[in-house]
N, C-alpha and C. Protein backbone atom coordinates (compact mmCIF):
# COMPACT_ATOMS: atom_id res chain seq x y z
N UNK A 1 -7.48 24.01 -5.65
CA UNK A 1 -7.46 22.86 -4.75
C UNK A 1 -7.33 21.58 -5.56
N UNK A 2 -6.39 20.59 -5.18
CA UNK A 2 -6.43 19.45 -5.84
C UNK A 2 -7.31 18.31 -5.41
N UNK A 3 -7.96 18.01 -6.04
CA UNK A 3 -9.46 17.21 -5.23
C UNK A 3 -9.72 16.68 -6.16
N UNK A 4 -10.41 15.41 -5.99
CA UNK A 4 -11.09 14.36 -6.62
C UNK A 4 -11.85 13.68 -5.84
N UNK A 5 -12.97 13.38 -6.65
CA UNK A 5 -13.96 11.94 -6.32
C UNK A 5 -13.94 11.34 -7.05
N UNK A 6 -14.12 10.15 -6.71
CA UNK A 6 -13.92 8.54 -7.82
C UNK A 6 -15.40 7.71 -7.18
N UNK A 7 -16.32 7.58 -8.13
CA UNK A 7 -17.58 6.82 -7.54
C UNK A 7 -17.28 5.29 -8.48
N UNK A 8 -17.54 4.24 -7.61
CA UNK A 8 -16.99 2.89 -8.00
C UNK A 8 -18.18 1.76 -7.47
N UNK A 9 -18.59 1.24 -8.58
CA UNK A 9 -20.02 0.24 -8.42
C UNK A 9 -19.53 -1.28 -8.91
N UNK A 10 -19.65 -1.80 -8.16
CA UNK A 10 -19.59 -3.35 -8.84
C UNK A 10 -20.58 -4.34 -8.47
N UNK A 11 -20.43 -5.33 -8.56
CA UNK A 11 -21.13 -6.49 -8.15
C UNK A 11 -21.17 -6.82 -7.06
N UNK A 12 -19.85 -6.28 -6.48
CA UNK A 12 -19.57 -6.65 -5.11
C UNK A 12 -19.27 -5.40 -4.08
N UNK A 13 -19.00 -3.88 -4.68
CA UNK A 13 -19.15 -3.30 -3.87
C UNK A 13 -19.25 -2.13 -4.24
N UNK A 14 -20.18 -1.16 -3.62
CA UNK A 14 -20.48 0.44 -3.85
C UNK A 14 -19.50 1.57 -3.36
N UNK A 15 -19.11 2.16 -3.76
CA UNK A 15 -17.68 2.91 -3.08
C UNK A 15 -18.03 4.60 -3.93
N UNK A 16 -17.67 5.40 -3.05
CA UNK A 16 -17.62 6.87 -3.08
C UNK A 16 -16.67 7.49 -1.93
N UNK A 17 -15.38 7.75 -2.94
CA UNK A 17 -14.07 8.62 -2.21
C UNK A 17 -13.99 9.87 -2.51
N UNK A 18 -13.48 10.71 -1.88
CA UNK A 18 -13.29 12.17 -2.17
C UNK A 18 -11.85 12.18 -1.22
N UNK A 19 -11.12 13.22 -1.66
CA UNK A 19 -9.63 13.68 -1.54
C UNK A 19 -9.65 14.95 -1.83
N UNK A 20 -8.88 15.66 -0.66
CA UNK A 20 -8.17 16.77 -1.05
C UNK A 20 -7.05 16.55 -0.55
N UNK A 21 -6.27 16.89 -1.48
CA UNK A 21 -4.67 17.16 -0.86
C UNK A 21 -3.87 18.10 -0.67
N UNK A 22 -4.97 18.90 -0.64
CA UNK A 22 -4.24 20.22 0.39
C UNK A 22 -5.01 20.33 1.55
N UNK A 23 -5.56 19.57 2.20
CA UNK A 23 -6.26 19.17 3.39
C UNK A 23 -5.55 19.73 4.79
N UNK A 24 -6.30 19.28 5.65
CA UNK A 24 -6.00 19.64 6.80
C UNK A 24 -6.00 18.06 7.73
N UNK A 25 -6.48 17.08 6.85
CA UNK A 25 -6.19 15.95 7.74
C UNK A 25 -7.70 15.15 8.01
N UNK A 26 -8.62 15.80 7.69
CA UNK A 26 -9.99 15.49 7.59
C UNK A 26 -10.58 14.41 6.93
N UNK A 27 -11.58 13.89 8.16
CA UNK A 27 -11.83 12.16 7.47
C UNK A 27 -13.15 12.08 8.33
N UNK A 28 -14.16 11.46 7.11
CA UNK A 28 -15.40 11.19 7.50
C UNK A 28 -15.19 9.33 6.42
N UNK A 29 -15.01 8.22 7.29
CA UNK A 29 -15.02 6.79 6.81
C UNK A 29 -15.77 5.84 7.24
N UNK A 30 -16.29 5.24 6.60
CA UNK A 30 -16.98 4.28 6.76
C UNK A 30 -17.04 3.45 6.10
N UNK A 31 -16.67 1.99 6.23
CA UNK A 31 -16.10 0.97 5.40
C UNK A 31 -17.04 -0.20 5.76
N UNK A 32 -17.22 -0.38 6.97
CA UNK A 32 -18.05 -1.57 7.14
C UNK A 32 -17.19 -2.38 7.87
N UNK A 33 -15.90 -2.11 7.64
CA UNK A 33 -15.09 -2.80 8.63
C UNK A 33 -14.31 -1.88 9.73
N UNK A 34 -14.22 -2.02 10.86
CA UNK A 34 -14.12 -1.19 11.55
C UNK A 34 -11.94 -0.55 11.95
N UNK A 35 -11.73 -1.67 11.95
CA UNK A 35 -10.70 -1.77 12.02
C UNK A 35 -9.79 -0.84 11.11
N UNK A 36 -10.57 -0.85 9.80
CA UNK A 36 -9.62 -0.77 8.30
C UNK A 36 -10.22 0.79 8.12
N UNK A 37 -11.31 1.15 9.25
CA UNK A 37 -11.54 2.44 9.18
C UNK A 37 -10.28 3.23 9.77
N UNK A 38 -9.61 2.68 11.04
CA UNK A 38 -9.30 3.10 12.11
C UNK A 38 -7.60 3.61 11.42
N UNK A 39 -7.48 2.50 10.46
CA UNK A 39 -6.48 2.60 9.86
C UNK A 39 -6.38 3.76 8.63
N UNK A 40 -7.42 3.84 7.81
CA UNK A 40 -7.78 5.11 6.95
C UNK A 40 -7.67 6.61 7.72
N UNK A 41 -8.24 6.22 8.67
CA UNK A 41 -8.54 7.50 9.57
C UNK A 41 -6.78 8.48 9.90
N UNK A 42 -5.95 7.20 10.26
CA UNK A 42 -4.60 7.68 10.70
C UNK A 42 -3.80 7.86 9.43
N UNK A 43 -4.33 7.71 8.04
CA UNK A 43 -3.53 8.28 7.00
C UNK A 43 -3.72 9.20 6.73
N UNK A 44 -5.02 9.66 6.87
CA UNK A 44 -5.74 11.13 6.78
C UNK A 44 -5.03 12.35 7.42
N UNK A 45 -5.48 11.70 8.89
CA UNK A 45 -5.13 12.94 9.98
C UNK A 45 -3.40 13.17 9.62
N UNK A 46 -2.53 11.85 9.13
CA UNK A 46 -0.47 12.45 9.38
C UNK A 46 -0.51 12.52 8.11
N UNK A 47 -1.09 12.39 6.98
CA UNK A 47 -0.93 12.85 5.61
C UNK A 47 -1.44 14.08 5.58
N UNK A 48 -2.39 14.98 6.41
CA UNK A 48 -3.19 15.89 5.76
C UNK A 48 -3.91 15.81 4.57
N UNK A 49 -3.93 14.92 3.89
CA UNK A 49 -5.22 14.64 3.09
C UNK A 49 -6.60 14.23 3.66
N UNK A 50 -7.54 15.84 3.31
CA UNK A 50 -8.67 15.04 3.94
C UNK A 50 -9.46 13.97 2.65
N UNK A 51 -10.27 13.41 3.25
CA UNK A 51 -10.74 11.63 2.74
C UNK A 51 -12.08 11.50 3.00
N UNK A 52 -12.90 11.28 2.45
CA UNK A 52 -14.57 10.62 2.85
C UNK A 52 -14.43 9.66 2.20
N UNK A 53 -14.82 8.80 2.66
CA UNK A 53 -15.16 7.21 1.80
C UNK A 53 -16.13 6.72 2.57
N UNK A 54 -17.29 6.30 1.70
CA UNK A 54 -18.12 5.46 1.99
C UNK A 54 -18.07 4.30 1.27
N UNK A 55 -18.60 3.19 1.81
CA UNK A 55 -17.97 2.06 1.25
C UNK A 55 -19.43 0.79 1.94
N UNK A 56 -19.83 0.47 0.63
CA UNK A 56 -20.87 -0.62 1.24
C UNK A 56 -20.49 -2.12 0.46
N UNK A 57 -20.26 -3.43 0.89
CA UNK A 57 -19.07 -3.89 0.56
C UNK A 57 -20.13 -5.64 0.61
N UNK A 58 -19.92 -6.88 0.26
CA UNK A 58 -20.21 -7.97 0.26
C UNK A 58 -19.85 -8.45 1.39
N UNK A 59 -19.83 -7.83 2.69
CA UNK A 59 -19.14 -8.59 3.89
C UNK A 59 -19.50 -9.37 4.22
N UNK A 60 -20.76 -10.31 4.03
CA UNK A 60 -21.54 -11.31 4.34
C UNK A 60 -20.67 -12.47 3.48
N UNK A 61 -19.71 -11.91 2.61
CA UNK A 61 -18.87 -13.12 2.33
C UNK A 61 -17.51 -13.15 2.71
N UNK A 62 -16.87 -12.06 2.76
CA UNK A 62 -15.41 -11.94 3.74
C UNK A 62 -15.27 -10.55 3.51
N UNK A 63 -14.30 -9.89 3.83
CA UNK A 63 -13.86 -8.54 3.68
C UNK A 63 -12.87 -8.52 2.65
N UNK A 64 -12.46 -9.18 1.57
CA UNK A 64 -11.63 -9.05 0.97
C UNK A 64 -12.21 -8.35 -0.84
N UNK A 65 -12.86 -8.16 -0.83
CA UNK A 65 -13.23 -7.10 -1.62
C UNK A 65 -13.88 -5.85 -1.20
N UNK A 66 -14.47 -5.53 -0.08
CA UNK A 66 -14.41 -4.09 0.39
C UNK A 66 -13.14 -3.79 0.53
N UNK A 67 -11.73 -4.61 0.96
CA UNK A 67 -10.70 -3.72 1.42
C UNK A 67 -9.75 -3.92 0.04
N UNK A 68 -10.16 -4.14 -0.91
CA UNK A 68 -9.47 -3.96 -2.07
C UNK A 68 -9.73 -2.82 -2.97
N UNK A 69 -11.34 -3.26 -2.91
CA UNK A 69 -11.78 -1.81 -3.62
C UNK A 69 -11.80 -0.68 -3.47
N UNK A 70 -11.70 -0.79 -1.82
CA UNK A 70 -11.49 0.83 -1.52
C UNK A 70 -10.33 1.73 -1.02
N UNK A 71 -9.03 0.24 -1.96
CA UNK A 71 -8.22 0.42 -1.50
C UNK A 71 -7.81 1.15 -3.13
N UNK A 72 -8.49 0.77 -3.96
CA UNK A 72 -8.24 0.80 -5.40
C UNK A 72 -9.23 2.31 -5.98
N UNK A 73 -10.37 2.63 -5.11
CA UNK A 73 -10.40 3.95 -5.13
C UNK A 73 -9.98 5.20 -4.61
N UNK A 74 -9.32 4.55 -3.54
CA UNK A 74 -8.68 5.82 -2.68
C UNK A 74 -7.44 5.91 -3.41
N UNK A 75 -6.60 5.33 -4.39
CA UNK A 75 -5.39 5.09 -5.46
C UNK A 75 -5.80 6.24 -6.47
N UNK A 76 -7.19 5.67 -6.92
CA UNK A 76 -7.73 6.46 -7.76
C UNK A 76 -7.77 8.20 -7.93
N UNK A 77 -8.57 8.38 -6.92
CA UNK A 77 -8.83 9.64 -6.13
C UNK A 77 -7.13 10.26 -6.28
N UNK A 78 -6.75 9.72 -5.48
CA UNK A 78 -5.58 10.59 -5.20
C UNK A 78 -4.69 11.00 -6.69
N UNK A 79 -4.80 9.69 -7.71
CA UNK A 79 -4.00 10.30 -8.75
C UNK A 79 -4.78 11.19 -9.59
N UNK A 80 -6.05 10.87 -9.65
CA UNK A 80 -6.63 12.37 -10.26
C UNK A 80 -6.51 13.36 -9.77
N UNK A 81 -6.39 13.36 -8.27
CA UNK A 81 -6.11 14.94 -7.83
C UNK A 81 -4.61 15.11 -7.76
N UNK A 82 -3.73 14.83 -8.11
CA UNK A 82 -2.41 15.08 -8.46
C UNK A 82 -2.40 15.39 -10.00
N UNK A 83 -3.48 15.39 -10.84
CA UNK A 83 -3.61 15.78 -11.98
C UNK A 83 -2.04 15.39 -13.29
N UNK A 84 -1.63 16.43 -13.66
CA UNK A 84 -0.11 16.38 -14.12
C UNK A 84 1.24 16.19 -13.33
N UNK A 85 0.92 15.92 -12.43
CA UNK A 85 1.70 16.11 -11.51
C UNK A 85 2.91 17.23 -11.03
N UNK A 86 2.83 18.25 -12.33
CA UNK A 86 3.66 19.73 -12.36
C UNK A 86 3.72 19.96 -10.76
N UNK A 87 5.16 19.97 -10.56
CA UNK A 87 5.72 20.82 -9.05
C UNK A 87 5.98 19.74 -7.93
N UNK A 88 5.36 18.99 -7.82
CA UNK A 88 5.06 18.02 -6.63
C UNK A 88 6.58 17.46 -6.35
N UNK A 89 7.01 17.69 -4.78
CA UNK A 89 8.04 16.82 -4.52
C UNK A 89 8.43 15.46 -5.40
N UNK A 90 7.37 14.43 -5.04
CA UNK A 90 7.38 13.41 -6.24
C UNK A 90 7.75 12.21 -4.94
N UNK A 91 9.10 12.21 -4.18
CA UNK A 91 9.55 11.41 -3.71
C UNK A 91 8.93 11.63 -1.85
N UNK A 92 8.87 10.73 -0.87
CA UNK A 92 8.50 11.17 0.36
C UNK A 92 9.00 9.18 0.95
N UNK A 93 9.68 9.73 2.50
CA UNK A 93 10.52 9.15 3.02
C UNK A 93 9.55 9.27 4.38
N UNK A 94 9.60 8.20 5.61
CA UNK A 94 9.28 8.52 6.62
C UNK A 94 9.51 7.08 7.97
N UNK A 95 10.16 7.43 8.80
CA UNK A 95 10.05 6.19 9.64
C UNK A 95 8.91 6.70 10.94
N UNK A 96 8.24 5.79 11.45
CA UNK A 96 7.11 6.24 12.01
C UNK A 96 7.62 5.09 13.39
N UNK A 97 7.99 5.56 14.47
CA UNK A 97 7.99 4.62 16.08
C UNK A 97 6.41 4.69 16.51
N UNK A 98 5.90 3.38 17.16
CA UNK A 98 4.98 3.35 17.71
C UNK A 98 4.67 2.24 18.72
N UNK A 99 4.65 2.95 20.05
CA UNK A 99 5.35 2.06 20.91
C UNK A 99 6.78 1.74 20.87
N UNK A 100 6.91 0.14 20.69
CA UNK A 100 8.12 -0.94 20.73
C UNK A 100 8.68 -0.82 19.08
N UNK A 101 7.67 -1.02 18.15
CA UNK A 101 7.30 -1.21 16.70
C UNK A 101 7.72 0.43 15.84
N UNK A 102 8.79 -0.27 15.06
CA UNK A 102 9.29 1.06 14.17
C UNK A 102 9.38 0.97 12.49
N UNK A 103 8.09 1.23 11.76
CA UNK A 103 8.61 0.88 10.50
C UNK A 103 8.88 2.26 9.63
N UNK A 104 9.32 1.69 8.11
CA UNK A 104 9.54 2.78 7.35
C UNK A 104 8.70 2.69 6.31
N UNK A 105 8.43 3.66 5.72
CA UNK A 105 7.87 4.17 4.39
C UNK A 105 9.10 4.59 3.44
N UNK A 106 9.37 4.11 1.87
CA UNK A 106 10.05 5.08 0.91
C UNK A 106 8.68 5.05 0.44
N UNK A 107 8.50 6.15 -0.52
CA UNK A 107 7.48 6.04 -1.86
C UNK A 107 8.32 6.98 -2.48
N UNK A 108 7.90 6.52 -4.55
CA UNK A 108 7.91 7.70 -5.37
C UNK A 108 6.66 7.81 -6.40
N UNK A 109 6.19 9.07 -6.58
CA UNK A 109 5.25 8.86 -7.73
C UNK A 109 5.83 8.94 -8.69
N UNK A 110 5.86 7.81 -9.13
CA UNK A 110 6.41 7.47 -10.58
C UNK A 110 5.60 7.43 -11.54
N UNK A 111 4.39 6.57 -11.32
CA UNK A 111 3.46 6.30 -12.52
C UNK A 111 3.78 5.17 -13.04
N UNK A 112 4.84 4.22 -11.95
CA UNK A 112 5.50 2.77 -12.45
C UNK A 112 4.95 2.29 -10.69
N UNK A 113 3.91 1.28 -10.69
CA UNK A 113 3.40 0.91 -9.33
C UNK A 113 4.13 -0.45 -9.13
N UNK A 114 4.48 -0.27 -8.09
CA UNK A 114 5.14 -1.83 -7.31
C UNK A 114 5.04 -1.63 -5.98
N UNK A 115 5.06 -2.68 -5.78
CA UNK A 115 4.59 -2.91 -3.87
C UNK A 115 6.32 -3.75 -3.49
N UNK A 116 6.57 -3.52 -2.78
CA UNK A 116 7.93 -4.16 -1.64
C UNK A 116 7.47 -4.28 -0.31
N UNK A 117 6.91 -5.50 -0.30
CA UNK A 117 5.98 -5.15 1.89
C UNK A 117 7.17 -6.30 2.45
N UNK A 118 7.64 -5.75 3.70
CA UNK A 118 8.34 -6.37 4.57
C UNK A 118 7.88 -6.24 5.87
N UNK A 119 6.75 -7.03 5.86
CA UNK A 119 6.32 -6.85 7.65
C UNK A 119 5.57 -8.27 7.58
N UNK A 120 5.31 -8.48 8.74
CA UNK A 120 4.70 -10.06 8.99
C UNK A 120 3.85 -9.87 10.13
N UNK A 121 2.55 -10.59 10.77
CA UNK A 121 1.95 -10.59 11.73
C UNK A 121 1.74 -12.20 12.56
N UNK A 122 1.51 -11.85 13.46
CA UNK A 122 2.15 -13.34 14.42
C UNK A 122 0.26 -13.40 14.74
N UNK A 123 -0.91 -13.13 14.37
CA UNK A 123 -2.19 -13.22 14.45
C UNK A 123 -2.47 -12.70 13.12
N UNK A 124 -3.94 -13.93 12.88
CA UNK A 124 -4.53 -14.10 11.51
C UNK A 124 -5.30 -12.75 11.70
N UNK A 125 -6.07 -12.02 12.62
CA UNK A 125 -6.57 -11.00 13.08
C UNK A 125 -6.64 -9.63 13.59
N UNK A 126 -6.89 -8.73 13.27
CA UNK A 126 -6.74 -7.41 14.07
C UNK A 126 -8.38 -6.36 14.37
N UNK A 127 -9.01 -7.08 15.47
CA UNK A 127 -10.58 -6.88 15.51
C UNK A 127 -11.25 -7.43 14.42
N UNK A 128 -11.41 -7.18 13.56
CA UNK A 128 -12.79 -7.81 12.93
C UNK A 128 -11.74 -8.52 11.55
N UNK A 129 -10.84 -7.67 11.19
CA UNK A 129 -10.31 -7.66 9.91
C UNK A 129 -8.49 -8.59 9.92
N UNK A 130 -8.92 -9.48 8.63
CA UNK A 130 -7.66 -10.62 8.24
C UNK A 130 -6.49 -9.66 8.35
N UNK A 131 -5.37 -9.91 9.25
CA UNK A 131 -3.98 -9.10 9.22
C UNK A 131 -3.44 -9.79 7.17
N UNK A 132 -3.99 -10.61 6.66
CA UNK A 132 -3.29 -10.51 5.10
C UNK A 132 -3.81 -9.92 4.20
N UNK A 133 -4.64 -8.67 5.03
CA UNK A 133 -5.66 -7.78 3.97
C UNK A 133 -5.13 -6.76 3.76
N UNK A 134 -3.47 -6.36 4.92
CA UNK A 134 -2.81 -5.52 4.76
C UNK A 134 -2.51 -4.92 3.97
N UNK A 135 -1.49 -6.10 3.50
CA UNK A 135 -0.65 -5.81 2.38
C UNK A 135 -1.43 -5.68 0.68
N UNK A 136 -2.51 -6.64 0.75
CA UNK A 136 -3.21 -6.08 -0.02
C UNK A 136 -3.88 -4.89 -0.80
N UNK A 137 -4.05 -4.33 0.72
CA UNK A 137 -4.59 -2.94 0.60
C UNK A 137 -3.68 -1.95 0.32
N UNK A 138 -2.43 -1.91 0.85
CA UNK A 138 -1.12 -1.48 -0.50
C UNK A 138 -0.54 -1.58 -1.69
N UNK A 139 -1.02 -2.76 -2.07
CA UNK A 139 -0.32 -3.33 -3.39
C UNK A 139 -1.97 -2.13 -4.82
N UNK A 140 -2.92 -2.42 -3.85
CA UNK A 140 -4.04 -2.00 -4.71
C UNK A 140 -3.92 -0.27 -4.38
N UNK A 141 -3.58 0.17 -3.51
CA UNK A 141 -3.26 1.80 -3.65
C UNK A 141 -2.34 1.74 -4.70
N UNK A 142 -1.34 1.05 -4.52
CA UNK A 142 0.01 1.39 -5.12
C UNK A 142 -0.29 1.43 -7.00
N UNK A 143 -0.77 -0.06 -7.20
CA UNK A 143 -1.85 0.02 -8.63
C UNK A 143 -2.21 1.09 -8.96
N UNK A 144 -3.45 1.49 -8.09
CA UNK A 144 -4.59 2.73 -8.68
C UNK A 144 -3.73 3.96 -8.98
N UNK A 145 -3.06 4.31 -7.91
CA UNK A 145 -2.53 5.84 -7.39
C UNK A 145 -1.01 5.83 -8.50
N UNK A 146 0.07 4.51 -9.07
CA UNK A 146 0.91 4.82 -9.91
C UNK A 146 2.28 5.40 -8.92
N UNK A 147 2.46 4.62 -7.75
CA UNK A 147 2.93 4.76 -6.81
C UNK A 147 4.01 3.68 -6.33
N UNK A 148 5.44 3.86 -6.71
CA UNK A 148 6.57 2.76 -6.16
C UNK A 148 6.63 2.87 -4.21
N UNK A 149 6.34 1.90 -4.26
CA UNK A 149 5.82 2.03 -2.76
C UNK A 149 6.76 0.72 -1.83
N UNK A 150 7.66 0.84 -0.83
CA UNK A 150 8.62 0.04 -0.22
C UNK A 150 7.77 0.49 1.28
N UNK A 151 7.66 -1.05 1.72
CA UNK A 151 7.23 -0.19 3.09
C UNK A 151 8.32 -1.52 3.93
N UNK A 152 8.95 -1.14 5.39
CA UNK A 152 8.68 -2.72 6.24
C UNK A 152 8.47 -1.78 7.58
N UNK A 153 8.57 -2.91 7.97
CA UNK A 153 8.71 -3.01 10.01
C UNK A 153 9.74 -3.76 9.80
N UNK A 154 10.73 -2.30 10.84
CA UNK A 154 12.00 -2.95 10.96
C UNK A 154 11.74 -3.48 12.22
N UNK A 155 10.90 -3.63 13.30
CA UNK A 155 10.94 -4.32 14.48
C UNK A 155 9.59 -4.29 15.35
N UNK A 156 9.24 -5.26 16.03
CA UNK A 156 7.88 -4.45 16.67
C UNK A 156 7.30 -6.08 16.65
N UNK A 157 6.83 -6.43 18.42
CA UNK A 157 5.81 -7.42 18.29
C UNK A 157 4.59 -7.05 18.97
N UNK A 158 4.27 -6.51 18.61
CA UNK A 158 2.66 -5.36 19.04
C UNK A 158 1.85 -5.87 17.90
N UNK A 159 1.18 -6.67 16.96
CA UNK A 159 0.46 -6.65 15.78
C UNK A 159 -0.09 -5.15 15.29
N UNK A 160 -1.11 -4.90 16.38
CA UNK A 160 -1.76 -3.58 16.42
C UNK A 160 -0.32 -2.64 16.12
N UNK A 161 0.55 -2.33 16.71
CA UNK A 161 1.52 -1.88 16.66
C UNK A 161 2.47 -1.47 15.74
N UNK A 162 2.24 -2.62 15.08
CA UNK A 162 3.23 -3.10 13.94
C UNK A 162 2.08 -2.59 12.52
N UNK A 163 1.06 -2.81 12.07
CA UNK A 163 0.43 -1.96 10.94
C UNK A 163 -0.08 -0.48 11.06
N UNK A 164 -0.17 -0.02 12.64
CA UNK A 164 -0.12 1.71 12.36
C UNK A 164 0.54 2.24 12.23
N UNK A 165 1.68 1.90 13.05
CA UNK A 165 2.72 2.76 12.71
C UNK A 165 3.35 2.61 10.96
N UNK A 166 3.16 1.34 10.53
CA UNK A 166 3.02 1.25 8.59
C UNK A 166 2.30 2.30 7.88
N UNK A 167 0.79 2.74 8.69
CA UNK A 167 0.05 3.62 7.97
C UNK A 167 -0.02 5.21 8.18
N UNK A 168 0.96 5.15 9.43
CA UNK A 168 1.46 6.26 9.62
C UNK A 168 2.61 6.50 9.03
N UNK A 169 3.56 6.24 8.67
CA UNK A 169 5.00 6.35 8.10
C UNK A 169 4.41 6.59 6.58
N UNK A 170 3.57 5.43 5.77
CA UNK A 170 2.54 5.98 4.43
C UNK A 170 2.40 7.37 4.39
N UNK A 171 1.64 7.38 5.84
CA UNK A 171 0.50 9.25 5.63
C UNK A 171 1.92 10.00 5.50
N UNK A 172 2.69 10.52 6.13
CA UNK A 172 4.14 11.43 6.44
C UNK A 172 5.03 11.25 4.71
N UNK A 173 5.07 9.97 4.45
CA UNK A 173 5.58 9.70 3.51
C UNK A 173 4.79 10.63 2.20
N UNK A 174 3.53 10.04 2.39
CA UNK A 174 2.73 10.77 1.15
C UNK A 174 2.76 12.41 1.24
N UNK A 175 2.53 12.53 2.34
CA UNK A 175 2.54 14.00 2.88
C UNK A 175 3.95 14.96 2.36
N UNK A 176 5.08 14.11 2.33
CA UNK A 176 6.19 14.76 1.52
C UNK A 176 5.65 14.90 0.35
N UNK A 177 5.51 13.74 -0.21
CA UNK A 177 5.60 13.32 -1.77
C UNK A 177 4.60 14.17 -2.64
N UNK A 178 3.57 14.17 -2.30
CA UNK A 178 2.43 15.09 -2.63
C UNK A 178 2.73 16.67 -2.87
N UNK A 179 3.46 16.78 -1.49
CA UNK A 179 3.61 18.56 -1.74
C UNK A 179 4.06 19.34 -3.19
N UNK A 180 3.56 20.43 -3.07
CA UNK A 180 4.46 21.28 -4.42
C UNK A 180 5.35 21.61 -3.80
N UNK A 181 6.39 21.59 -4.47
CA UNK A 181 7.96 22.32 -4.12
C UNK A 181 8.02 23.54 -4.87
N UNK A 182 7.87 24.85 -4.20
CA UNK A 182 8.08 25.95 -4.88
C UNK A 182 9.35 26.42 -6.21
N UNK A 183 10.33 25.43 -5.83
CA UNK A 183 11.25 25.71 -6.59
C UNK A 183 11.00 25.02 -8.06
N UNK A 184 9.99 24.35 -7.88
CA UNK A 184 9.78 23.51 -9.15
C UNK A 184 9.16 24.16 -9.87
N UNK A 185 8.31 25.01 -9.63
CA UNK A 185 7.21 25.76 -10.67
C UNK A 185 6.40 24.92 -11.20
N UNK A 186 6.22 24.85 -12.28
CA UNK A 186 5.50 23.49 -13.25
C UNK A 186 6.08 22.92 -14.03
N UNK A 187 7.37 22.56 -13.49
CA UNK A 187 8.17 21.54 -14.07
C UNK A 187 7.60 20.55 -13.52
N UNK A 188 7.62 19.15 -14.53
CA UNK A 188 7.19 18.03 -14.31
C UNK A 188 8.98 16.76 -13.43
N UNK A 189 8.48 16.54 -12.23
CA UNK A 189 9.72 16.02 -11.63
C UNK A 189 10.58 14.95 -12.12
N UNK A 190 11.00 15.24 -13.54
CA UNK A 190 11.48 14.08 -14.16
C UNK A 190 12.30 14.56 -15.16
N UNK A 191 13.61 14.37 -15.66
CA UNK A 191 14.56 14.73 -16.42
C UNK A 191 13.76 13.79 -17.81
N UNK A 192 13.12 12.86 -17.94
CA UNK A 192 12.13 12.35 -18.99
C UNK A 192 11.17 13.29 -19.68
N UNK A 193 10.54 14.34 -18.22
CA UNK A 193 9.85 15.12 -18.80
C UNK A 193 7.83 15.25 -18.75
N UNK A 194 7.96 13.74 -18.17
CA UNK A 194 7.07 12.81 -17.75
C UNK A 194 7.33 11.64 -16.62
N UNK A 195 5.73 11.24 -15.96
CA UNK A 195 6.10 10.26 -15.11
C UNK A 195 5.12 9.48 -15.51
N UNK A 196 5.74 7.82 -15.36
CA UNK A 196 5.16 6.81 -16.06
C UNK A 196 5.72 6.27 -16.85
N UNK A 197 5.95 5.21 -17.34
CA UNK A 197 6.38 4.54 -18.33
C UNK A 197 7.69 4.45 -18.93
């Protein structure tokens, strides 16, 4: 089983993730923010990676370091349990409709992280949590996890609308990318020989 926990203490916030990625979709979260749960929750269940994160966070001063950090351990998690990465598709594609609102996911695990976000929100808000904590919270997966990551919304004025279906097109996306490809054996997915650098 490919699994990891990443336990993460700071000044500002206590964090304990666990991952499997040969999951069934399973998620026990708790963040403190409710919203950014709701959103974890739907990467879980269309990625099949199951996920626990607990997360106790400085919210008494904003949410912008609970949703970084646990955006930067769930990165974590996942690239330790991808270990060498021997076999793994590598690459995962996905457009996700929801409602009106249709965006896409590319990713590759490269081990070269960059963020490309093309989506915008017409409210500073989505329940409790800043809509510019979004993209944040991708750019810091993308960091931890070693992950070229392109996401947009090609259309959609739903707010709500417009970032699940983002974190759904992610989960499907990852959900390719992650898999072993039988034909690969333990070849590493790279004519380099390696991924990274």
């Amino acid at each position: 089983m490919r699994t990891a926990t990443i336990a993460r203490t700071t000044a500002e916030t206590d964090i304990a993730v666990t991952v499997n990625l040969d999951g069934a979709g399973v998620y026990d979260i708790s963040t403190g923010i409710g919203f950014l749960d709701h959103m974890v929750e739907q990467f879980s269940r269309h990625s099949l990676i199951d996920v626990t994160m607990r997360v106790r966070g400085d919210l008494h001063i904003d949410q912008h370091h609970t949703t970084e950090d646990s955006a930067i351990a769930l990165g974590q998690a996942i690239h330790q349990a991808l270990g060498d990465k021997k076999g793994i598709a590598r690459y995962g594609e996905a457009h996700a409709p929801m409602d009106e609102a249709l965006a896409r996911v590319a990713l590759d695990i490269s081990g070269r992280p960059i963020l490309v976000w093309n989506a915008t929100f017409t409210q500073p808000r989505l329940g409790e949590m800043d809509t510019e904590l979004f993209e944040h919270w991708f750019q810091s997966v993308s960091q931890a996890a070693g992950i070229t990551l392109h996401i947009a919304c090609l259309y959609g004025s739903n707010n709500h609308h417009v970032i699940e279906g983002i974190y759904k097109a992610f989960a499907r996306a990852m959900r390719q990318a992650v898999a072993i490809d039988p034909r690969k054996g333990d070849a590493i997915p790279s004519t380099k020989g390696q991924l990274g650098g």
